[in-house]
PDB file of N, CA and C in Angstrom:
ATOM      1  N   UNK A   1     122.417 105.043  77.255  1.00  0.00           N
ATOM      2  CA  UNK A   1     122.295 106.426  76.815  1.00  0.00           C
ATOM      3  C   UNK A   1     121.035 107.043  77.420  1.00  0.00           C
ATOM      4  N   UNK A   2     121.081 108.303  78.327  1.00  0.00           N
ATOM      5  CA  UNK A   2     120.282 108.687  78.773  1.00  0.00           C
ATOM      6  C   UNK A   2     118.537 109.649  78.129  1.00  0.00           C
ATOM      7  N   UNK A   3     119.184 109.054  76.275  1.00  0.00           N
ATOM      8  CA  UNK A   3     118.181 109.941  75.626  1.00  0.00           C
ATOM      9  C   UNK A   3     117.150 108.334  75.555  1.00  0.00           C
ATOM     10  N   UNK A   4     117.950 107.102  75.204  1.00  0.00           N
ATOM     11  CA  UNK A   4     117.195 106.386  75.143  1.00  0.00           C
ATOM     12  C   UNK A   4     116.340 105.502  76.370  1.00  0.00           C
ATOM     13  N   UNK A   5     116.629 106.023  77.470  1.00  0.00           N
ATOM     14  CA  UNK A   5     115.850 105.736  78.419  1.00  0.00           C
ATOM     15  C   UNK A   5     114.484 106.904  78.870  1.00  0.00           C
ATOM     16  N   UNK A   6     114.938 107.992  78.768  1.00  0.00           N
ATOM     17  CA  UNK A   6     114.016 108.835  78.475  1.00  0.00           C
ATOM     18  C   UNK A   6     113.087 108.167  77.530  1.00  0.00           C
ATOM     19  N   UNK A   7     113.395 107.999  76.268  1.00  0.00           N
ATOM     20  CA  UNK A   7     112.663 107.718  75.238  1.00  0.00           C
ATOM     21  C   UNK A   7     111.381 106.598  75.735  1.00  0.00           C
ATOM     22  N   UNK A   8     112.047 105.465  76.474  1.00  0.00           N
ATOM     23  CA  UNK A   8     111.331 104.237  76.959  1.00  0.00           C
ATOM     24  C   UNK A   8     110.697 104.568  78.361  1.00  0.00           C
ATOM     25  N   UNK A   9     110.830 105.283  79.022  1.00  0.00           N
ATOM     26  CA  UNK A   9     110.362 106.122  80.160  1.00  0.00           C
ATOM     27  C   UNK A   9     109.054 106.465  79.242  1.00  0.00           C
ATOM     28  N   UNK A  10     108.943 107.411  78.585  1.00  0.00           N
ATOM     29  CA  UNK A  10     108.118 107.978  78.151  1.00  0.00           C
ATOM     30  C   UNK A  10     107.080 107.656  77.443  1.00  0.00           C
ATOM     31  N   UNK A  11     107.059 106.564  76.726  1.00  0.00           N
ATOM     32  CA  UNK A  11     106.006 105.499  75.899  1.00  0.00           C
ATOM     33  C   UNK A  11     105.513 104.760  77.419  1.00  0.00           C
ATOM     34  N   UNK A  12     106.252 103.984  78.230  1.00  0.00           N
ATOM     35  CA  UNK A  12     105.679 103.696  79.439  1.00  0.00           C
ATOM     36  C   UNK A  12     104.591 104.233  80.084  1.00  0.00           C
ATOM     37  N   UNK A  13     105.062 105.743  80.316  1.00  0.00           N
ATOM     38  CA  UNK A  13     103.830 106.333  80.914  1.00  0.00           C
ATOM     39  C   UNK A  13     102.513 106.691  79.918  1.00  0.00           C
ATOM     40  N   UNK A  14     102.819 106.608  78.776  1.00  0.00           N
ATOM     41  CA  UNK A  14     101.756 106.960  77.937  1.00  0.00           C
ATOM     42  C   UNK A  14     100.960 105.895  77.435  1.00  0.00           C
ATOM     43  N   UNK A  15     101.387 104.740  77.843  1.00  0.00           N
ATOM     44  CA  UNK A  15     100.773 103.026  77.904  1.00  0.00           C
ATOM     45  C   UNK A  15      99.956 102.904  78.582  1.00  0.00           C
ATOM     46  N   UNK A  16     100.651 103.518  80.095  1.00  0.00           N
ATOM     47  CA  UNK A  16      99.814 103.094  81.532  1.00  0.00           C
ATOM     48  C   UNK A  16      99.023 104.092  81.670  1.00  0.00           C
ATOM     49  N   UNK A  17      99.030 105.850  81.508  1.00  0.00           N
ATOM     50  CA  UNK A  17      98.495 106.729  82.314  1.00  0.00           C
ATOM     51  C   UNK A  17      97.591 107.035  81.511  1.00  0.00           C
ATOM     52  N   UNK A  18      95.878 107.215  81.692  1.00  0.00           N
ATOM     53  CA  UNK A  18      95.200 107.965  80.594  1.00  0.00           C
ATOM     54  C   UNK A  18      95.385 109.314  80.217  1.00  0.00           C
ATOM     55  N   UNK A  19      95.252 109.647  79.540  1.00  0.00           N
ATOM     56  CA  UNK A  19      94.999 111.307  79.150  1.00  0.00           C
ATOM     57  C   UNK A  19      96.085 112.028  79.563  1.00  0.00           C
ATOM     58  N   UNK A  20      97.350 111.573  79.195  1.00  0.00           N
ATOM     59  CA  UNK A  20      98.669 112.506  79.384  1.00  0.00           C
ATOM     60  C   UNK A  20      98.579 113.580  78.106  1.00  0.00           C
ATOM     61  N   UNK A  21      98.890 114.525  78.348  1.00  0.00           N
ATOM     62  CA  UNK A  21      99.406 115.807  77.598  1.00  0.00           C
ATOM     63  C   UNK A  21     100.279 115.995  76.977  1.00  0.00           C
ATOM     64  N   UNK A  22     101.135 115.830  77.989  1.00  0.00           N
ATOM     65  CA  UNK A  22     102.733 116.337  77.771  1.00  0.00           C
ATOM     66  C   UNK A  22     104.003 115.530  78.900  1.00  0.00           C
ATOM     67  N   UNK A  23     104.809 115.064  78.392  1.00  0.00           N
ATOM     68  CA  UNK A  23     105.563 114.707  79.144  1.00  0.00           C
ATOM     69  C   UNK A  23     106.835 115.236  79.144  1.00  0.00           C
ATOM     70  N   UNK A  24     107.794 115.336  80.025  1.00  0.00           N
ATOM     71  CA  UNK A  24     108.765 115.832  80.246  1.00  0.00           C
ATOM     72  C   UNK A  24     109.672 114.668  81.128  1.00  0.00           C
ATOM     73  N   UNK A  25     110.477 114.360  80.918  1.00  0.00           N
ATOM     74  CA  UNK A  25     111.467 113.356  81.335  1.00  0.00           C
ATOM     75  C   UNK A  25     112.878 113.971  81.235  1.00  0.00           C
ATOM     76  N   UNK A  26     113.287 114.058  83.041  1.00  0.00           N
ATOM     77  CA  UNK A  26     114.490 114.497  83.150  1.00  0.00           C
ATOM     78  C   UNK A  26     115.490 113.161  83.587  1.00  0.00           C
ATOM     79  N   UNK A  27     116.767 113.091  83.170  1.00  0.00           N
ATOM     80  CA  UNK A  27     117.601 112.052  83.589  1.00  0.00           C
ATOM     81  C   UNK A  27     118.666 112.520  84.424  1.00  0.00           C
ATOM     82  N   UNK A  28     119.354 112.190  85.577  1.00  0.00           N
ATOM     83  CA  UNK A  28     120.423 112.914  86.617  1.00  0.00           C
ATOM     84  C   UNK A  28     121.271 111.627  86.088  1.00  0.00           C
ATOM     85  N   UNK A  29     122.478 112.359  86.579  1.00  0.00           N
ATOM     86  CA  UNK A  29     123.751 111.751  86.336  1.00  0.00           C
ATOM     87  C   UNK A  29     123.526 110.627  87.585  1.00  0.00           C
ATOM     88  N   UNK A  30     124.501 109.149  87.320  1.00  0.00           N
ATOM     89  CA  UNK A  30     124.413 108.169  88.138  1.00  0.00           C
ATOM     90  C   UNK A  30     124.752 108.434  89.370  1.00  0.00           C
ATOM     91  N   UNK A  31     124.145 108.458  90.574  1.00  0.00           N
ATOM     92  CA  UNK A  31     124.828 108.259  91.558  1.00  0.00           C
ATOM     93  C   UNK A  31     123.941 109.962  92.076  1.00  0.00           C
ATOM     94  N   UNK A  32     123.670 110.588  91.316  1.00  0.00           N
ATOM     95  CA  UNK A  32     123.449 111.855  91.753  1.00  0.00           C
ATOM     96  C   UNK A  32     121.977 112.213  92.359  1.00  0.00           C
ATOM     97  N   UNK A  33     121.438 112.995  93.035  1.00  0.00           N
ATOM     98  CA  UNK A  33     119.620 113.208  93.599  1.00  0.00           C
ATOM     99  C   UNK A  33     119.372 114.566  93.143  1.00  0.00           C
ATOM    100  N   UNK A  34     118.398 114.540  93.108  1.00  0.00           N
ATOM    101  CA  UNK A  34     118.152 115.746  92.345  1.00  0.00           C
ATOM    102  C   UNK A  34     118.027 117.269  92.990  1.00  0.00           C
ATOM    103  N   UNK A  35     118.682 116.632  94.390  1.00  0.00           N
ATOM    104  CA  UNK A  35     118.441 118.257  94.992  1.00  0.00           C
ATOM    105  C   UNK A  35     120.147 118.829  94.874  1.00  0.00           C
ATOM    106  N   UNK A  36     120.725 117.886  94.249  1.00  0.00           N
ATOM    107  CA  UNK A  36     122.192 117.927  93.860  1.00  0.00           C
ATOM    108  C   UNK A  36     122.264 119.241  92.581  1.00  0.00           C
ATOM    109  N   UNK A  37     120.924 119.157  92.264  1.00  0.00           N
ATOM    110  CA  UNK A  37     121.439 120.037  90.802  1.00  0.00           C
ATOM    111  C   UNK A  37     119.879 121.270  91.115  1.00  0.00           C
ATOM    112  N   UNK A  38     118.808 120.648  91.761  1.00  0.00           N
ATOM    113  CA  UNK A  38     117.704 121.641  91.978  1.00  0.00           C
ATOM    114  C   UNK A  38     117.493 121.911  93.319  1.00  0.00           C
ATOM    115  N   UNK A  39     117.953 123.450  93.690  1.00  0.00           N
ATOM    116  CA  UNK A  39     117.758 123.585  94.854  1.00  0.00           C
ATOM    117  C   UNK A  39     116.303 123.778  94.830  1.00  0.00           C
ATOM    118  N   UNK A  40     116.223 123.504  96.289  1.00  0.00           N
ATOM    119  CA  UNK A  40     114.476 123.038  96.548  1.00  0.00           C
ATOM    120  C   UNK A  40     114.002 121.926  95.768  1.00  0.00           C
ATOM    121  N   UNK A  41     114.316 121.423  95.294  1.00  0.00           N
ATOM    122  CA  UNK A  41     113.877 120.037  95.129  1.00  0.00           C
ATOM    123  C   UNK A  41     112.612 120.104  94.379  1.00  0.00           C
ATOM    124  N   UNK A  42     112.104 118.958  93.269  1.00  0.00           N
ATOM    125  CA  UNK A  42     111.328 118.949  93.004  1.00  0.00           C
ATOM    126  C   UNK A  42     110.044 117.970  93.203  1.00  0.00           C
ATOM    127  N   UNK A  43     108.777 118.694  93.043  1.00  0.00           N
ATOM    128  CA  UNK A  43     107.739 117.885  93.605  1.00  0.00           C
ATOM    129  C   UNK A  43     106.639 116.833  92.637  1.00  0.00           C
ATOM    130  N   UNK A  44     107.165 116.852  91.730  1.00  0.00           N
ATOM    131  CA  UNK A  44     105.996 116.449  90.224  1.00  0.00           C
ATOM    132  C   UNK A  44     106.919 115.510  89.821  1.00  0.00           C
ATOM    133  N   UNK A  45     105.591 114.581  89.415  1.00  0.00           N
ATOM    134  CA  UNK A  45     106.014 112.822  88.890  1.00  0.00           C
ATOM    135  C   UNK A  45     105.212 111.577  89.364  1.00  0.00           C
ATOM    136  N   UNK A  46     105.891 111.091  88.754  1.00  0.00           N
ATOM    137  CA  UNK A  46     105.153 109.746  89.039  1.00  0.00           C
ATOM    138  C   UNK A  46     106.162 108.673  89.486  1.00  0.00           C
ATOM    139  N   UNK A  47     105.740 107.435  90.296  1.00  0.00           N
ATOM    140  CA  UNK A  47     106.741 106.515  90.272  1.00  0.00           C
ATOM    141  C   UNK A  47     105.943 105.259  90.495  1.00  0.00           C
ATOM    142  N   UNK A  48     106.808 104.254  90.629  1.00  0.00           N
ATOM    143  CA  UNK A  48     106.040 103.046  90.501  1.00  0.00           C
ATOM    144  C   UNK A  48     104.647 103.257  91.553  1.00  0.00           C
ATOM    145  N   UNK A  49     104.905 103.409  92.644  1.00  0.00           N
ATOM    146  CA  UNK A  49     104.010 103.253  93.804  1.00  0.00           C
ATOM    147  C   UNK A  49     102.888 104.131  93.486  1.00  0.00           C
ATOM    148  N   UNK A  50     102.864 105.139  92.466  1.00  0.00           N
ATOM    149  CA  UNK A  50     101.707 106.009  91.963  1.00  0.00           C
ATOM    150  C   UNK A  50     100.874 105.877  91.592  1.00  0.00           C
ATOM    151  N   UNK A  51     101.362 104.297  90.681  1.00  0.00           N
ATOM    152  CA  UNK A  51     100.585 103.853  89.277  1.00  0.00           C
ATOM    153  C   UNK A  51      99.642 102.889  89.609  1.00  0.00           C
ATOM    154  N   UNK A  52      99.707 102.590  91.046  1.00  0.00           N
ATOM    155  CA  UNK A  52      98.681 101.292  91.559  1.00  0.00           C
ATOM    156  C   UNK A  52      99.325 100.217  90.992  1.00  0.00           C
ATOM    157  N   UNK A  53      98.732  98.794  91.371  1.00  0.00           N
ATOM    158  CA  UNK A  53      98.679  97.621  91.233  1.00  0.00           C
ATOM    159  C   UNK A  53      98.206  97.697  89.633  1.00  0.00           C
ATOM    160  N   UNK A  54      98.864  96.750  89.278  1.00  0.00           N
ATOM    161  CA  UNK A  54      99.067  96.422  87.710  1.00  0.00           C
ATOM    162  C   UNK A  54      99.880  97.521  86.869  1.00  0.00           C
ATOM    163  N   UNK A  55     100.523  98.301  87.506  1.00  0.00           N
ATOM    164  CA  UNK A  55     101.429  99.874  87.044  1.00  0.00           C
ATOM    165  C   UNK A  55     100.303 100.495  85.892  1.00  0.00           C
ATOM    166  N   UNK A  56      98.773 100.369  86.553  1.00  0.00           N
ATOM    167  CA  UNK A  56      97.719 101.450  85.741  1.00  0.00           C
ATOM    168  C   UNK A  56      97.389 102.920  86.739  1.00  0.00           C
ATOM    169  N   UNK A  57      96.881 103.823  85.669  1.00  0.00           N
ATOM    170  CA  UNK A  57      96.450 104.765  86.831  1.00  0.00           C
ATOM    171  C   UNK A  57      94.855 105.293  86.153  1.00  0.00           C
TER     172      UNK A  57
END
């Protein structure tokens, strides 16, 4: 269920990242990219390779 991965998405980053605000977690349908549904594409996020070694930032 895509609310409960959001959900676990979101404690994740608030584990690893200091001083988050606000989070926003979008989920795309399987198989789909996101310039499928946002033209121009979007530029904000994080992903593994962001978070450095040990997934801290």
């Amino acid at each position: 269920d895509s609310h409960e991965v959001a959900g676990a998405v979101e404690r994740q980053i608030r584990a690893r990242v200091d001083n988050v605000l606000d989070i926003v977690v979008h989920v795309e349908p399987a198989g789909a990219s996101g310039s499928d549904f946002h033209e121009g594409g979007e530029g904000y996020g994080l992903d593994e390779g962001s978070l450095g070694e040990g997934g801290k930032r």
